[in-house]
C-alpha atoms as a PDB file:
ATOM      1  CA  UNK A   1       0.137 -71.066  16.473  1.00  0.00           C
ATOM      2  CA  UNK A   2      -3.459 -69.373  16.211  1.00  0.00           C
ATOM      3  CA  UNK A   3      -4.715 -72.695  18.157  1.00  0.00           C
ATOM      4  CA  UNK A   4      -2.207 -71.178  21.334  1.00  0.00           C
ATOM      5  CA  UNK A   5      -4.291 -67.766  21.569  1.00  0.00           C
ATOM      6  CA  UNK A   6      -7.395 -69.578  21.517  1.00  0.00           C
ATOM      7  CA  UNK A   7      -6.808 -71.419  24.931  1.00  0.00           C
ATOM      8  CA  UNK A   8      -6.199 -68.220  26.969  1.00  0.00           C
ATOM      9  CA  UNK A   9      -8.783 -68.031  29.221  1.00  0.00           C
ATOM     10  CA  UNK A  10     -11.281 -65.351  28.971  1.00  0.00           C
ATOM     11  CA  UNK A  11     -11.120 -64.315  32.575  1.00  0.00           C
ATOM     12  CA  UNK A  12      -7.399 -63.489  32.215  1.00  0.00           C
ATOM     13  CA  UNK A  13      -8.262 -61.379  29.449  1.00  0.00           C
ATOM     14  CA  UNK A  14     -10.438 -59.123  31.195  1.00  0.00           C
ATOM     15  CA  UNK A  15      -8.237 -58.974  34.034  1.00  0.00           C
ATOM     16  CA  UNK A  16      -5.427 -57.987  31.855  1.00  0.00           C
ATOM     17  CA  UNK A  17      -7.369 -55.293  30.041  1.00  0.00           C
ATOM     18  CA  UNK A  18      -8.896 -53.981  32.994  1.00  0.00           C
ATOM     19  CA  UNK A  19      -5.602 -53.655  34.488  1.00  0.00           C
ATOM     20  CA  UNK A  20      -4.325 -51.825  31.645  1.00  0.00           C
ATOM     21  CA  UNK A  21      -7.385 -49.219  32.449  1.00  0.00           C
ATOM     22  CA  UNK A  22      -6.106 -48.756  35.468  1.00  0.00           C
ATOM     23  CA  UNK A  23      -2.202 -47.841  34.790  1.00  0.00           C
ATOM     24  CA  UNK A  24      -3.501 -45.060  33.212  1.00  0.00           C
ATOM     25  CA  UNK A  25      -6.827 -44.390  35.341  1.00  0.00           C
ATOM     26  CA  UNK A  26      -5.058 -44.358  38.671  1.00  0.00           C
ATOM     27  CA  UNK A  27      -2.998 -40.751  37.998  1.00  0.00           C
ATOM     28  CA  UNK A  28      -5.744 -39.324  36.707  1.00  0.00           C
ATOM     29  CA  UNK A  29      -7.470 -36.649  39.619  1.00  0.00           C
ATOM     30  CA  UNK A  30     -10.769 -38.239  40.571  1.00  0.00           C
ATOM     31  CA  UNK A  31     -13.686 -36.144  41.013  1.00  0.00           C
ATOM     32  CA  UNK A  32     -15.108 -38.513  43.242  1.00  0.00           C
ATOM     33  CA  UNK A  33     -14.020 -40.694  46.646  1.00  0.00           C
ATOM     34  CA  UNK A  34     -11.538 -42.849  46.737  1.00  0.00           C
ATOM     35  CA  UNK A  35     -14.237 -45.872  48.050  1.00  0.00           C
ATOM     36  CA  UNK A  36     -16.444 -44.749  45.233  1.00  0.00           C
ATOM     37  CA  UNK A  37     -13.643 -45.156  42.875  1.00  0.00           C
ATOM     38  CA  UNK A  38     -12.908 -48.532  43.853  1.00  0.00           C
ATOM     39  CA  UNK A  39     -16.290 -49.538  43.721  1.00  0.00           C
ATOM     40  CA  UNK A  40     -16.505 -48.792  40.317  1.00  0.00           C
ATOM     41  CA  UNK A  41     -13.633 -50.322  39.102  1.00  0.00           C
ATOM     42  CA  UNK A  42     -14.626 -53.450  40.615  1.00  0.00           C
ATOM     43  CA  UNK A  43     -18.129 -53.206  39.048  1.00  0.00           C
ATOM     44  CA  UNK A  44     -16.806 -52.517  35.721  1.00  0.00           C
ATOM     45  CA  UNK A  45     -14.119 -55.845  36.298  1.00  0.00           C
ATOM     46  CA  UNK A  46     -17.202 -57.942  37.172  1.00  0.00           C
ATOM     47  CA  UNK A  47     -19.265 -56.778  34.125  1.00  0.00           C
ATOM     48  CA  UNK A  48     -16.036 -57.412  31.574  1.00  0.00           C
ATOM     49  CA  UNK A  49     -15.405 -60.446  32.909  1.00  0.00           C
ATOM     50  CA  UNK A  50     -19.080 -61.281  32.376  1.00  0.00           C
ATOM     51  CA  UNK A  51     -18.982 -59.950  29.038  1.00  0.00           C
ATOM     52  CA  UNK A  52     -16.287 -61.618  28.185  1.00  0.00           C
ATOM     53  CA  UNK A  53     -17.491 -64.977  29.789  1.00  0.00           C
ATOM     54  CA  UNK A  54     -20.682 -64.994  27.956  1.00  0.00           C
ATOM     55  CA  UNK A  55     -18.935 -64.051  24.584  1.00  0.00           C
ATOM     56  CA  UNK A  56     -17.090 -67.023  24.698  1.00  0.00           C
ATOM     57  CA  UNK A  57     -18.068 -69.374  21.815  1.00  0.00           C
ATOM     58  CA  UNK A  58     -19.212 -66.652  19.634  1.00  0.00           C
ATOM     59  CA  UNK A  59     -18.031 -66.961  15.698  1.00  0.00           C
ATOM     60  CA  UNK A  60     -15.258 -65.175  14.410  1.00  0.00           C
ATOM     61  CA  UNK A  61     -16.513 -62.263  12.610  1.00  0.00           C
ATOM     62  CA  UNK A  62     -18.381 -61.449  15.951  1.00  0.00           C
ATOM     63  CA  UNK A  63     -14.853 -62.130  18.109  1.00  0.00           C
ATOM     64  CA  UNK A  64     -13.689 -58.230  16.832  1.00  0.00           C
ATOM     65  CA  UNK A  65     -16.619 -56.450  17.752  1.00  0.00           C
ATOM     66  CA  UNK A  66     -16.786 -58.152  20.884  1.00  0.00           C
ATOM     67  CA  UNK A  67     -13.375 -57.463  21.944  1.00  0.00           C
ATOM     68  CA  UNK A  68     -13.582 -53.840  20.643  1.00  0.00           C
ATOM     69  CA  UNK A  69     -16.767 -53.715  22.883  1.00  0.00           C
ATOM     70  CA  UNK A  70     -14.536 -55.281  25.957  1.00  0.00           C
ATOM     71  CA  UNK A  71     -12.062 -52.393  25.022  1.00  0.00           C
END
């Protein structure tokens, strides 16, 4: 069963959590523009999924402090 999580990719991952940042980020009053605001959330999409791509093959003990980074 623990072999099933471990061929999720990465990408999806960071898309999912980054989504979940945004159900709760989008009712939220912004203090800045609404082009701004998107621009940001796609930079910080691009740098998860970076994070998360480079983190791949990284031991276990290091997999919780990566994802608790990614969080």
């Amino acid at each position: 069963m623990v072999d099933l999580y471990l061929d999720i990719p990465r990408l999806y991952t960071a898309i999912a959590e980054w989504c979940a940042c945004m159900v709760f980020c989008m009712p939220l009053k912004k203090k800045i523009s609404n082009g701004l605001y998107v621009l940001y959330s796609i930079l910080f999409l691009l740098i998860q999924s970076a994070f998360l791509y480079y983190t791949d093959n990284v031991p276990d003990i290091i997999w919780i402090p990566c994802m608790a980074v990614a969080i």
